[in-house]
C-alpha atoms as a PDB file:
ATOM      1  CA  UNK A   1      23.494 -10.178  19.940  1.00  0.00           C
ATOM      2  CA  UNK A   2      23.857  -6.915  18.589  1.00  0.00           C
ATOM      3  CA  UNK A   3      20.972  -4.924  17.501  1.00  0.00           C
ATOM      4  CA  UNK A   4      20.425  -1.762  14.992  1.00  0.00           C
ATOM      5  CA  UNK A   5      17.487   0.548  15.029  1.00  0.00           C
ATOM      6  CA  UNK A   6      17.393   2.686  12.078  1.00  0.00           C
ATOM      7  CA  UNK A   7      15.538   5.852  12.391  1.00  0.00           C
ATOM      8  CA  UNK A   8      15.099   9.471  11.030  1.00  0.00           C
ATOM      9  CA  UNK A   9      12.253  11.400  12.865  1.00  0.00           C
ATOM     10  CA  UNK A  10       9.920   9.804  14.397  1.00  0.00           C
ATOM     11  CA  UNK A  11      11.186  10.347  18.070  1.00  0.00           C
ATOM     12  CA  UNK A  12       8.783   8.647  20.208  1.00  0.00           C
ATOM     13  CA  UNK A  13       8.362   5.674  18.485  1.00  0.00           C
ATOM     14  CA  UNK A  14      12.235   5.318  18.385  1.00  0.00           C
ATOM     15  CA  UNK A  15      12.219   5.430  22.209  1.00  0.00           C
ATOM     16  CA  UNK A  16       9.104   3.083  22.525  1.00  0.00           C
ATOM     17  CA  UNK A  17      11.146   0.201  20.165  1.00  0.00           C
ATOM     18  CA  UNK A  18      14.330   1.004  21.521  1.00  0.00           C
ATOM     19  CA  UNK A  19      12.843   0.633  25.568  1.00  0.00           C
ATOM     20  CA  UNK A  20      11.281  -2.404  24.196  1.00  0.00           C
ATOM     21  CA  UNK A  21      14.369  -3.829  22.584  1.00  0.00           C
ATOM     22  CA  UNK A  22      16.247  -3.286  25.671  1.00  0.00           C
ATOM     23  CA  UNK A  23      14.318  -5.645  27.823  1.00  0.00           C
ATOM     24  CA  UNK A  24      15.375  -8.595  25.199  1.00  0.00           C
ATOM     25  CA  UNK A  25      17.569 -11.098  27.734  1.00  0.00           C
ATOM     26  CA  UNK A  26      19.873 -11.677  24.763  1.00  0.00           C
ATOM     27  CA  UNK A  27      20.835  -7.652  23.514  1.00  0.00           C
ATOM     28  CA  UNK A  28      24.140  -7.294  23.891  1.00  0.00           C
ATOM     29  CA  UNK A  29      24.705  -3.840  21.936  1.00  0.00           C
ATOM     30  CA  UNK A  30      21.856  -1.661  20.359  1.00  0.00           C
ATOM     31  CA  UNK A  31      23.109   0.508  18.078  1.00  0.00           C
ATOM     32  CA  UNK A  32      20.536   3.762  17.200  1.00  0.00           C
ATOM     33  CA  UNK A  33      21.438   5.082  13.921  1.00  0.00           C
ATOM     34  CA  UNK A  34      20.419   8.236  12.511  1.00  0.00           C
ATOM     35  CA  UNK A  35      20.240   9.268   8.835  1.00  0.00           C
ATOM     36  CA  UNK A  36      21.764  12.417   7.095  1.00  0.00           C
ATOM     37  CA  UNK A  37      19.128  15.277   6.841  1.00  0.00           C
ATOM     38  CA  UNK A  38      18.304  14.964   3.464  1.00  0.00           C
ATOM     39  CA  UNK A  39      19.064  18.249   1.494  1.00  0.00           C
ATOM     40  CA  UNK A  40      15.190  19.412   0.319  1.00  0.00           C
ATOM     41  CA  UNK A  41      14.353  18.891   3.668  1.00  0.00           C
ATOM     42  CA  UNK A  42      11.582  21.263   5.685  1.00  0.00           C
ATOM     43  CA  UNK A  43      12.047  22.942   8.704  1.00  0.00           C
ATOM     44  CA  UNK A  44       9.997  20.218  10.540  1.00  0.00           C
ATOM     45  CA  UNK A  45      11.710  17.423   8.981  1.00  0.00           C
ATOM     46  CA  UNK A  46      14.664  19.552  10.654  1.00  0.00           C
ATOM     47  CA  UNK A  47      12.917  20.042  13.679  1.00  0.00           C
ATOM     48  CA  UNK A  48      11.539  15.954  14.124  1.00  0.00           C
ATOM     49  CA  UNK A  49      15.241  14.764  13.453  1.00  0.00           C
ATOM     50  CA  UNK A  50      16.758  16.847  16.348  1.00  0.00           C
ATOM     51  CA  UNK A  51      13.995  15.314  18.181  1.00  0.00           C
ATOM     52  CA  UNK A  52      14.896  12.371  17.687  1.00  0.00           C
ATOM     53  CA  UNK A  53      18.756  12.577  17.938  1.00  0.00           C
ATOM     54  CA  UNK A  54      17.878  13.932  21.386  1.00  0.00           C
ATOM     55  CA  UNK A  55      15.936  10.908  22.414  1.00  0.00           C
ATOM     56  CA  UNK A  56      18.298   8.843  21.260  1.00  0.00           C
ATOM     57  CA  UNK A  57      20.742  10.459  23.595  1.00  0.00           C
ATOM     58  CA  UNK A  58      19.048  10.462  26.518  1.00  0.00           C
ATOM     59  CA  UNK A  59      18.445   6.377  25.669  1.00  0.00           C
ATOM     60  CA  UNK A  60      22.078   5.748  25.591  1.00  0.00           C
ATOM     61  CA  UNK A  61      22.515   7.935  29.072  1.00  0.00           C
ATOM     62  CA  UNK A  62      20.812   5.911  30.932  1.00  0.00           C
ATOM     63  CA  UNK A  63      21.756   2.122  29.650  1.00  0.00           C
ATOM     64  CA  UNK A  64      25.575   1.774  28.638  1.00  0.00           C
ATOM     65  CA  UNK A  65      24.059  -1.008  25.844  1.00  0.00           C
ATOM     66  CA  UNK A  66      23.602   1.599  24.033  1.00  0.00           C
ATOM     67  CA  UNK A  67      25.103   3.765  21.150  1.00  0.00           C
ATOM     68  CA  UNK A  68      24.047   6.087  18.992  1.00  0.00           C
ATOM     69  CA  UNK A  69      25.812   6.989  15.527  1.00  0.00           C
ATOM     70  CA  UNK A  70      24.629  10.062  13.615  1.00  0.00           C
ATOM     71  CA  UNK A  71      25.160  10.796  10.337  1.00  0.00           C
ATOM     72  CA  UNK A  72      25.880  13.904   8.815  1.00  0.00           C
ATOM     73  CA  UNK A  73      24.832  13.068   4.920  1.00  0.00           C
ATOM     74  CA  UNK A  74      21.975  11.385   3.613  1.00  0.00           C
ATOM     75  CA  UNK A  75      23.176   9.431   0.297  1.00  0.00           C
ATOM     76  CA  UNK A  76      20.044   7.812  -0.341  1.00  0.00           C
ATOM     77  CA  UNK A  77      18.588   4.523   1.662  1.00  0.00           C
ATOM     78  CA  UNK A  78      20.096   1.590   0.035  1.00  0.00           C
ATOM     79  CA  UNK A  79      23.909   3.405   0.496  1.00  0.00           C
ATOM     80  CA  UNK A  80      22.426   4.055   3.693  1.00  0.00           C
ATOM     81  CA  UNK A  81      22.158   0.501   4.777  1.00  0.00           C
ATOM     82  CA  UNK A  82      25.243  -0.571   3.191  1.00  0.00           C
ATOM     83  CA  UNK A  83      27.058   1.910   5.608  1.00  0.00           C
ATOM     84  CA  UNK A  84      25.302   1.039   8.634  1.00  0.00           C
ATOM     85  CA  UNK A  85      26.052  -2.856   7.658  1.00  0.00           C
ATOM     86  CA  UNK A  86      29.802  -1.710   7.614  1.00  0.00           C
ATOM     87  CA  UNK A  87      29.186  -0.971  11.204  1.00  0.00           C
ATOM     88  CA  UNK A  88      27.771  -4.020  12.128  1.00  0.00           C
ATOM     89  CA  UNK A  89      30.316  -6.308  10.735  1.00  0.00           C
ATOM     90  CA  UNK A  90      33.222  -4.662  12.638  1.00  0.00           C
ATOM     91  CA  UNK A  91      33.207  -6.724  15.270  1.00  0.00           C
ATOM     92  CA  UNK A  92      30.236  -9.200  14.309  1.00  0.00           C
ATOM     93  CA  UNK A  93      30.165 -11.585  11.575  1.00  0.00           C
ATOM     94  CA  UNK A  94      25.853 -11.347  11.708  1.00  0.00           C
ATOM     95  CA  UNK A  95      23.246  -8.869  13.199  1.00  0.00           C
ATOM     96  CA  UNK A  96      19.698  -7.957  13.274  1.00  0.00           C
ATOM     97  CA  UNK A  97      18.365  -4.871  11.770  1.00  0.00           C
ATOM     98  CA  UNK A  98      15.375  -3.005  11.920  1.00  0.00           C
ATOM     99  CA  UNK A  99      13.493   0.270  11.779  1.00  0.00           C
ATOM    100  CA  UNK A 100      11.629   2.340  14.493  1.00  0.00           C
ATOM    101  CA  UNK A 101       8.432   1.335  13.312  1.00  0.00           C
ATOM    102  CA  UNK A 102       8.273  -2.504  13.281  1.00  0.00           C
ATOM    103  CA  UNK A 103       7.274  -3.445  16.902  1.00  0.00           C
ATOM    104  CA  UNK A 104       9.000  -7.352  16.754  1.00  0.00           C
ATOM    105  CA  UNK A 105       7.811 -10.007  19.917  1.00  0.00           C
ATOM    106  CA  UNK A 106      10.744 -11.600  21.737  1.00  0.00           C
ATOM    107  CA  UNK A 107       9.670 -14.473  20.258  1.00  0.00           C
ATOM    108  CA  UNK A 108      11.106 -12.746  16.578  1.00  0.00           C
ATOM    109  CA  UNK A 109      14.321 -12.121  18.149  1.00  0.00           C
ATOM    110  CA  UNK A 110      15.036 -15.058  19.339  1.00  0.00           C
ATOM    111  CA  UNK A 111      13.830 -16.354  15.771  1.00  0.00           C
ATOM    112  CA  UNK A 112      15.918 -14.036  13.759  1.00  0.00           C
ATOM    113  CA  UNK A 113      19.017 -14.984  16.234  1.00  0.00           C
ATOM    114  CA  UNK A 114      18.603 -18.551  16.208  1.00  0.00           C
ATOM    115  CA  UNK A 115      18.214 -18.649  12.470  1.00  0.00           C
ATOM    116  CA  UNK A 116      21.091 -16.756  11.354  1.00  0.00           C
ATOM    117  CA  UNK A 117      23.297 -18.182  13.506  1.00  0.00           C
ATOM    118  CA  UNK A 118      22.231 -21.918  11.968  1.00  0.00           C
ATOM    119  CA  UNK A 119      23.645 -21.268   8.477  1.00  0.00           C
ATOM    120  CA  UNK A 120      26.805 -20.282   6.709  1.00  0.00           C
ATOM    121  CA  UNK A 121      25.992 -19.593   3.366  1.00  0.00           C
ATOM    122  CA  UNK A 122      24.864 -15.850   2.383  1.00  0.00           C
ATOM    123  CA  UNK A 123      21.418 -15.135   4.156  1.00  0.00           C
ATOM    124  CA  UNK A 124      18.635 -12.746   5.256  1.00  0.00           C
ATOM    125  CA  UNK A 125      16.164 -13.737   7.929  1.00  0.00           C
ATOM    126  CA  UNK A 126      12.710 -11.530   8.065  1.00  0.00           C
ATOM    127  CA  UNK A 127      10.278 -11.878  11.745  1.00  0.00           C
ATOM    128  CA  UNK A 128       7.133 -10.994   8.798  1.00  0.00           C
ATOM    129  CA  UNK A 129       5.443 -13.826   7.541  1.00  0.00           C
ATOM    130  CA  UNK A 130       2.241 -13.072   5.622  1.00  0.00           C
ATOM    131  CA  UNK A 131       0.324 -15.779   7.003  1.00  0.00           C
ATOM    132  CA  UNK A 132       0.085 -17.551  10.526  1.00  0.00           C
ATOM    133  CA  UNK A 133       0.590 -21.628   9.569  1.00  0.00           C
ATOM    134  CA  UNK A 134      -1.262 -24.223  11.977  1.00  0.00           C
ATOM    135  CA  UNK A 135       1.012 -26.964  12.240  1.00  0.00           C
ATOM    136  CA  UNK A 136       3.632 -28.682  14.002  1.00  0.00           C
ATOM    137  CA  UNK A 137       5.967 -25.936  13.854  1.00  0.00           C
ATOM    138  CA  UNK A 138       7.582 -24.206  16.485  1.00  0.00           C
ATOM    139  CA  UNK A 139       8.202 -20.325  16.539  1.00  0.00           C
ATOM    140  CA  UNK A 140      11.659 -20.810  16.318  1.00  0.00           C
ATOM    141  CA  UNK A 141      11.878 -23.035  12.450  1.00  0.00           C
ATOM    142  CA  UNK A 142      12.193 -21.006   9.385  1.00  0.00           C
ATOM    143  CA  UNK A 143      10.223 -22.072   6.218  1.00  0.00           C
ATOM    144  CA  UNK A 144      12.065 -21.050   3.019  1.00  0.00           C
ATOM    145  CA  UNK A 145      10.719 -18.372   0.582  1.00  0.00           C
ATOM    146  CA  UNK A 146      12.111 -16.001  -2.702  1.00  0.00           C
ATOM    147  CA  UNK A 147       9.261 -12.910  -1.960  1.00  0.00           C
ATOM    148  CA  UNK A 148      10.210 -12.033   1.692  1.00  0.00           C
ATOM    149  CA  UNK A 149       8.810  -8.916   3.409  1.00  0.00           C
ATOM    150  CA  UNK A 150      12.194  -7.462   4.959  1.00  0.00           C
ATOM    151  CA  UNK A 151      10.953  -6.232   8.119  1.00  0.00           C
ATOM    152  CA  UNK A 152      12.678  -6.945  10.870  1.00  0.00           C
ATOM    153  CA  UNK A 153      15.478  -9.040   9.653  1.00  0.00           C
ATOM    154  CA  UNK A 154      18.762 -10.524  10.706  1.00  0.00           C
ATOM    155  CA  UNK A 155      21.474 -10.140   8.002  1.00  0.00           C
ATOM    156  CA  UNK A 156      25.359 -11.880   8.066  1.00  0.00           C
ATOM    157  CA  UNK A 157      28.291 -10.550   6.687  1.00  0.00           C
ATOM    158  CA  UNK A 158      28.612 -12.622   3.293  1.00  0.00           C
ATOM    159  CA  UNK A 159      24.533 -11.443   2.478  1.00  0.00           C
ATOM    160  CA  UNK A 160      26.748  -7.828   2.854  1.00  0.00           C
ATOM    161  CA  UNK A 161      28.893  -8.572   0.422  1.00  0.00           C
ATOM    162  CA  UNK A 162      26.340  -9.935  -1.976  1.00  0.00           C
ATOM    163  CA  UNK A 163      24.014  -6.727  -1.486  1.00  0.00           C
ATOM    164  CA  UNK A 164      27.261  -4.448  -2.207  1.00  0.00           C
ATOM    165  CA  UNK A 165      28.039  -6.196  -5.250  1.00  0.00           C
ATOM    166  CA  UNK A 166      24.623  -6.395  -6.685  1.00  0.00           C
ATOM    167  CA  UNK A 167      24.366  -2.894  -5.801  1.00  0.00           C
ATOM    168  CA  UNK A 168      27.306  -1.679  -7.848  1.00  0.00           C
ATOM    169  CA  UNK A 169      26.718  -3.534 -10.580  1.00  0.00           C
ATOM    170  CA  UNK A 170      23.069  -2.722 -11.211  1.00  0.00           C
ATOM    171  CA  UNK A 171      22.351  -5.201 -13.748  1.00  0.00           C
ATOM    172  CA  UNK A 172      19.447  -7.826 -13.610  1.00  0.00           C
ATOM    173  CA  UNK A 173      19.925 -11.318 -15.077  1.00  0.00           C
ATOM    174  CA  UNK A 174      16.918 -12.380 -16.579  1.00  0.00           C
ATOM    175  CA  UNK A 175      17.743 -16.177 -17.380  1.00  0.00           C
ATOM    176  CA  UNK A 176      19.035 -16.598 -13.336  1.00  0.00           C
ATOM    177  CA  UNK A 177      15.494 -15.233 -12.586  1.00  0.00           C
ATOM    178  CA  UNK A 178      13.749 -17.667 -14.813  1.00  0.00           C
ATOM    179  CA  UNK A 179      15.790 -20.491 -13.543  1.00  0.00           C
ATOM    180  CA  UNK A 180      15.183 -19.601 -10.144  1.00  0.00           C
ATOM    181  CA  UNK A 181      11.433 -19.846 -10.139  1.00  0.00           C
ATOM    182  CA  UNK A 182      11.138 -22.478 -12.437  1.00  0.00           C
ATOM    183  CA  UNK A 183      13.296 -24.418 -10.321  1.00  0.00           C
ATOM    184  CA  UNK A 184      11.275 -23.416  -7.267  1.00  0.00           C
ATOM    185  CA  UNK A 185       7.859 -23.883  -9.519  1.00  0.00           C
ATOM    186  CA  UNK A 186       8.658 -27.081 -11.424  1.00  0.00           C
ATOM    187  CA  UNK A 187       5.394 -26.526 -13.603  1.00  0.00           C
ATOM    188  CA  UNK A 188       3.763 -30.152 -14.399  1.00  0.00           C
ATOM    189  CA  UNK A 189       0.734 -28.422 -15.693  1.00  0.00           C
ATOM    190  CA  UNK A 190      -0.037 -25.523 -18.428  1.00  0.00           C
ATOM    191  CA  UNK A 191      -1.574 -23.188 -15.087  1.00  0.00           C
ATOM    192  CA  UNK A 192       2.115 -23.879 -13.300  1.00  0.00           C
ATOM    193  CA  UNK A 193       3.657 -22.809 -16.511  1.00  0.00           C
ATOM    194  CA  UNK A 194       1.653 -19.975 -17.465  1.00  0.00           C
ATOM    195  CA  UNK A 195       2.328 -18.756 -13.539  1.00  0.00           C
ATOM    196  CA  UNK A 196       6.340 -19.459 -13.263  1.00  0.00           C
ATOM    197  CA  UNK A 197       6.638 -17.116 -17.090  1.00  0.00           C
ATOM    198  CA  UNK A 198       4.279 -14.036 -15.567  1.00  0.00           C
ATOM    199  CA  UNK A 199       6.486 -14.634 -12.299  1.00  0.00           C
ATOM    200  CA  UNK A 200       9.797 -14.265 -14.415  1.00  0.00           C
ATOM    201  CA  UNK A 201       8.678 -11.315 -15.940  1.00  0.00           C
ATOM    202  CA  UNK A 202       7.138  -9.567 -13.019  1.00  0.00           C
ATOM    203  CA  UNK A 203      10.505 -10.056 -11.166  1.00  0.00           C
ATOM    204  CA  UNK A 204      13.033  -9.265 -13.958  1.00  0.00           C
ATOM    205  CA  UNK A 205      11.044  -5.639 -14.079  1.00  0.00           C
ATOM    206  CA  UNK A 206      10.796  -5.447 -10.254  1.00  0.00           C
ATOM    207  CA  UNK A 207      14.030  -6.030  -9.533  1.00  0.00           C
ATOM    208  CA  UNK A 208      15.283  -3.919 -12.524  1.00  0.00           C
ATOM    209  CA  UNK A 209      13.151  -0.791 -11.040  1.00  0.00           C
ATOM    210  CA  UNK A 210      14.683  -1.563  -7.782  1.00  0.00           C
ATOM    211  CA  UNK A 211      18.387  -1.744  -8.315  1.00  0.00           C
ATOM    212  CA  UNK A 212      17.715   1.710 -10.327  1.00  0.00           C
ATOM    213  CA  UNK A 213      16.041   3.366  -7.085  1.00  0.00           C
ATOM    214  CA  UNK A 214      18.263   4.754  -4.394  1.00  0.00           C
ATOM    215  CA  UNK A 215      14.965   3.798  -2.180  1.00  0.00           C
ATOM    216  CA  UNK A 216      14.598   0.093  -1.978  1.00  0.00           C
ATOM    217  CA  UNK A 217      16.920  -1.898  -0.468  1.00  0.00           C
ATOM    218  CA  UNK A 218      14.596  -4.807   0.554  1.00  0.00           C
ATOM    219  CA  UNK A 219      14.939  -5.045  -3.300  1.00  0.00           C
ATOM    220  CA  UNK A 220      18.180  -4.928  -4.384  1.00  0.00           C
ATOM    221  CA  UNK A 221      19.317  -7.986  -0.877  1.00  0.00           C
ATOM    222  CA  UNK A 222      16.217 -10.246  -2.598  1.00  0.00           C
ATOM    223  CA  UNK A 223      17.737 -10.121  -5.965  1.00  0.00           C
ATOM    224  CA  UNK A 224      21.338 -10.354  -4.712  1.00  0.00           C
ATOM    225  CA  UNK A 225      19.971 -13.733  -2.478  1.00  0.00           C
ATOM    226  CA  UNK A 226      18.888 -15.156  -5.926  1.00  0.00           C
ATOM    227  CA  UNK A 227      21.653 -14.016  -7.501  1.00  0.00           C
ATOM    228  CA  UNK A 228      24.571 -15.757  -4.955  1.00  0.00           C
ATOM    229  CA  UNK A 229      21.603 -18.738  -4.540  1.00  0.00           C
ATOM    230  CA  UNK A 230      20.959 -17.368  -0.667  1.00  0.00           C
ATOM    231  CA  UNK A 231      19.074 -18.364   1.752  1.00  0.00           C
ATOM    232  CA  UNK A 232      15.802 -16.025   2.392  1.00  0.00           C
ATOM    233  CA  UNK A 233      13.857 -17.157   5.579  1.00  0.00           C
ATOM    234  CA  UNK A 234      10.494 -16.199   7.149  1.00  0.00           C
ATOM    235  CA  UNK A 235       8.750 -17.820   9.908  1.00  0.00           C
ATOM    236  CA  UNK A 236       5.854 -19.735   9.889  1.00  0.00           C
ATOM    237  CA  UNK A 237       3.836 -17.399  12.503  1.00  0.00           C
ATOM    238  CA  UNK A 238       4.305 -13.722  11.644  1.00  0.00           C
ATOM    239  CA  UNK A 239       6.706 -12.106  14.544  1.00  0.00           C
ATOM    240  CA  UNK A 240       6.905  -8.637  13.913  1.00  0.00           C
ATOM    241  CA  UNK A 241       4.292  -5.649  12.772  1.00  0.00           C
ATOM    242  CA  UNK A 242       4.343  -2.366  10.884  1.00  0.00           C
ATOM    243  CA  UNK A 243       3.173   0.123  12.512  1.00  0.00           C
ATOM    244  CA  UNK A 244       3.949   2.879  10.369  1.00  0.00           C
ATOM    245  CA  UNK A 245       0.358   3.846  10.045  1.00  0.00           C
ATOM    246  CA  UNK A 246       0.622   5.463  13.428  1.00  0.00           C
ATOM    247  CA  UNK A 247       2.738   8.071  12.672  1.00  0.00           C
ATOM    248  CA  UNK A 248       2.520  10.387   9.629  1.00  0.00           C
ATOM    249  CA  UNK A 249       6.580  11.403   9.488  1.00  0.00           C
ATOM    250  CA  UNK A 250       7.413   8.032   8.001  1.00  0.00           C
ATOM    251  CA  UNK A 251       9.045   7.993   4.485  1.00  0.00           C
ATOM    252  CA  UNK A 252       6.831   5.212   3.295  1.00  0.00           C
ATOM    253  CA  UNK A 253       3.885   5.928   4.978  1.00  0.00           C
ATOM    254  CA  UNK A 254       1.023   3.429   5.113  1.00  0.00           C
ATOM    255  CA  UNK A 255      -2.746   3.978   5.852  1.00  0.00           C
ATOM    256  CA  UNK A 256      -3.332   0.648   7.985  1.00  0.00           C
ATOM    257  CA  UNK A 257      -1.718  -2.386   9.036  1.00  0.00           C
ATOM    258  CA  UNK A 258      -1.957  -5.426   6.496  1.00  0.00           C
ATOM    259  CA  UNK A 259      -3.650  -8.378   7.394  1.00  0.00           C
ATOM    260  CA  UNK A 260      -2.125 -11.066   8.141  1.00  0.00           C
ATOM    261  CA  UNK A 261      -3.785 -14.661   6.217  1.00  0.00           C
ATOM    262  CA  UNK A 262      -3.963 -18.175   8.070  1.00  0.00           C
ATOM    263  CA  UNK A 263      -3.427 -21.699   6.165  1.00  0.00           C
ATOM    264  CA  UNK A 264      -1.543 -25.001   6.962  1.00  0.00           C
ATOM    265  CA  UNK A 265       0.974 -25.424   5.711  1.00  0.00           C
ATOM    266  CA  UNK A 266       1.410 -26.757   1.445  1.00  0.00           C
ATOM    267  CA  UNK A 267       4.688 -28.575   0.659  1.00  0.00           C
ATOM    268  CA  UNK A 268       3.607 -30.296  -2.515  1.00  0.00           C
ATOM    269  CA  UNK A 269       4.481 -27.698  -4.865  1.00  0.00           C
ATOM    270  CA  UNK A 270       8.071 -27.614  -4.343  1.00  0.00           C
ATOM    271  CA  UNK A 271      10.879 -30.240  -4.034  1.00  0.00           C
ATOM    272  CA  UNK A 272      12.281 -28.689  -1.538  1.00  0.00           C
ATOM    273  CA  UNK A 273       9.503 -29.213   1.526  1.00  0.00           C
ATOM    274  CA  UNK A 274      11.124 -25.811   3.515  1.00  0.00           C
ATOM    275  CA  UNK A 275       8.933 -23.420   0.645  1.00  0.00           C
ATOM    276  CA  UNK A 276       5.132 -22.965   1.133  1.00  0.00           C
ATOM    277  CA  UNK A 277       3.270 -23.440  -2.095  1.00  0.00           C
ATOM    278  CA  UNK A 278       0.369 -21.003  -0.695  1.00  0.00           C
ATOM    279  CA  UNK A 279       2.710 -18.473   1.063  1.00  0.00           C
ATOM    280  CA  UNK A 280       4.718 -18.152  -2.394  1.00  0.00           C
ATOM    281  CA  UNK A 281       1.687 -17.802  -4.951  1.00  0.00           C
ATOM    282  CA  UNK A 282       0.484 -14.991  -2.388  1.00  0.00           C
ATOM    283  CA  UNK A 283       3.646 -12.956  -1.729  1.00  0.00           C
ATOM    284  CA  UNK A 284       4.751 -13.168  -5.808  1.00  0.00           C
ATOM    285  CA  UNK A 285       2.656 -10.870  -6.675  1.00  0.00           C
ATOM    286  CA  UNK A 286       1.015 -12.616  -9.703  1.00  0.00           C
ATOM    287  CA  UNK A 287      -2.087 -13.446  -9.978  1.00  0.00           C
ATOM    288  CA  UNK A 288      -2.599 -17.304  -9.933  1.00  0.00           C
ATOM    289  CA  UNK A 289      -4.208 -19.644 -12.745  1.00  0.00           C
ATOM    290  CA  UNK A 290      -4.815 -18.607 -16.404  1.00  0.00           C
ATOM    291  CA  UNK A 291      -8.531 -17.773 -15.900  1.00  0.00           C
ATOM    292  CA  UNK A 292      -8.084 -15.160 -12.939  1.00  0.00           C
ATOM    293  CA  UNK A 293      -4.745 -13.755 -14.550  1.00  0.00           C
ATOM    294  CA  UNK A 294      -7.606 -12.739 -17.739  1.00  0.00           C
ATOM    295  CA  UNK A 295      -9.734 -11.687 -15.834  1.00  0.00           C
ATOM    296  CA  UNK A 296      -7.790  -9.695 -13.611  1.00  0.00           C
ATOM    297  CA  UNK A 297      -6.476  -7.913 -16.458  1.00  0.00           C
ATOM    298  CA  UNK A 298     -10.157  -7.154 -17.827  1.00  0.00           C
ATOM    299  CA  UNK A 299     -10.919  -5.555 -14.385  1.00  0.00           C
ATOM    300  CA  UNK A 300      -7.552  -3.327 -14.687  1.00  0.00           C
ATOM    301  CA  UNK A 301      -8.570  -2.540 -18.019  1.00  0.00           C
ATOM    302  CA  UNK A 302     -12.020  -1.221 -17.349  1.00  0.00           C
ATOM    303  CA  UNK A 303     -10.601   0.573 -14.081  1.00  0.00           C
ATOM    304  CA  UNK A 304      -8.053   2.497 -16.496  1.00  0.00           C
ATOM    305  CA  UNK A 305     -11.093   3.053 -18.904  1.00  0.00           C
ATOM    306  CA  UNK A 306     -13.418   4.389 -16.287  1.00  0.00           C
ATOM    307  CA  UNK A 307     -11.074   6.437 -15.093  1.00  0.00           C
ATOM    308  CA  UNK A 308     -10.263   7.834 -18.306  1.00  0.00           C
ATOM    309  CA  UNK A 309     -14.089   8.455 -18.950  1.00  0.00           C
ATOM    310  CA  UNK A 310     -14.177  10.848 -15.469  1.00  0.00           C
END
């Protein structure tokens, strides 16, 4: 299968994840992409990128695997990724993606292969999972889920074609997000119901703020899986981890890894038995239950007024 490593300057850890994808049994192209300076760049940004255009080279020397693609302009990260797609789908209807600083197992390869290969409909498959699950599944199964954490991720063609469109039209449908996680939700009790409207409107200004941000495409391919009723998969062990906190030149840069949570699995809250009911309250965003929602907005409100005090 083919892979693509997207990367800017961070030159050694694009040669450690590109060694390490090259020892996967399965790889049958990896494809080293690297962005467009962008135009207020520094010298060093300069400087790192040449770096790493030069490792990249010497990668590609000495495996014929691999090929690296350089691009002259940077036009922002979601056009970015809807280029590099392009590339992918020339002569694949499905690939993995990732960038130089998510170190994936071989076990999340396989995963993100096996998975995307088992559908047909529009989908995105992530190796992240927020939380390990003790069960009966295997590392392979995919549990179902709307707030994914696109790291690492395996992508087909008509998930392309969603992401373009959604991208170009930049408008957010509130009602489809309502329906989506009521739907998912299916509120029997006035906590459920208080928790699916705060969801709705979380997500209708999330993915607004997204679609208007040349930044996040992780986004703008969530809201265009709701929006074309997608399939977005994680596993039920995390397979894959950011390790972005280990070198400063990252665009978003992160102090330490997160941690990773541990429950078995909850089907009850859903119809459909693929969704976690734990694994969803967590990754929403929103705080669960009436009483902690008030109270969490009490804290935020004496934070803001504490802070307005110093």
């Amino acid at each position: 299968m083919d892979v693509t490593l997207l990367s800017y300057m961070r030159p050694e850890m694009t040669l450690r994840t590109a060694l390490k994808l090259l020892e996967w049994s399965d790889l049958s192209r990896l494809r080293i992409v690297i962005d467009g300076l962008r135009y207020f760049a520094s010298a060093d940004e300069g400087f790192w990128r040449d770096e790493t255009i030069t490792y990249a080279e010497k990668i590609a020397e000495t495996d014929s695997r691999v090929e690296v693609k350089v691009f002259s302009q940077n036009i922002g990260f979601t056009n970015h990724s809807l280029r590099v797609q392009k590339l992918i789908f020339k002569n694949a209807n499905s690939g993995i993606m990732l960038e130089e600083d998510n170190d994936i197992s071989e076990i999340g390869l396989n995963f993100l292969q096996k998975s995307i290969s088992t559908v047909t409909e529009p989908a995105v498959f992530t190796s992240y999972s927020s939380s390990n699950h003790t069960g009966t599944y295997s590392g392979l199964e995919y549990r179902r889920t709307l707030f994914s954490q696109l790291w690492g991720n395996a992508i087909n063609e008509t998930a392309h074609y969603a992401l373009e469109k959604t991208w170009l039209d930049k408008s957010v449908d509130t009602k489809m997000i309502e329906k989506t996680i009521y739907d998912l939700i299916r509120p029997r009790n006035l906590n459920e119901k208080n928790f699916a409207k705060r969801t709705s409107k979380y997500w209708s200004r999330y993915f607004y703020n997204g679609l208007i941000s040349p930044r996040h495409t992780d986004i703008a391919l969530m809201y265009a899986m709701w929006s074309c009723d997608g399939i977005l998969g994680a596993p039920w062990q995390n397979l894959s981890t950011d390790l972005s906190h280990l070198d400063f030149r990252g665009m978003n840069q992160r102090d330490d890894q997160r941690d990773i949570g541990s429950h078995t699995q909850k089907l009850d809250f859903m119809e459909n038995t693929q969704f976690c009911k734990q694994c969803e309250i967590r990754d929403s965003r929103v705080v669960y239950g009436i009483f902690n929602s008030k109270l969490n907005s009490v804290k935020y409100r004496l934070n803001r007024l504490n802070l307005k005090i110093n």
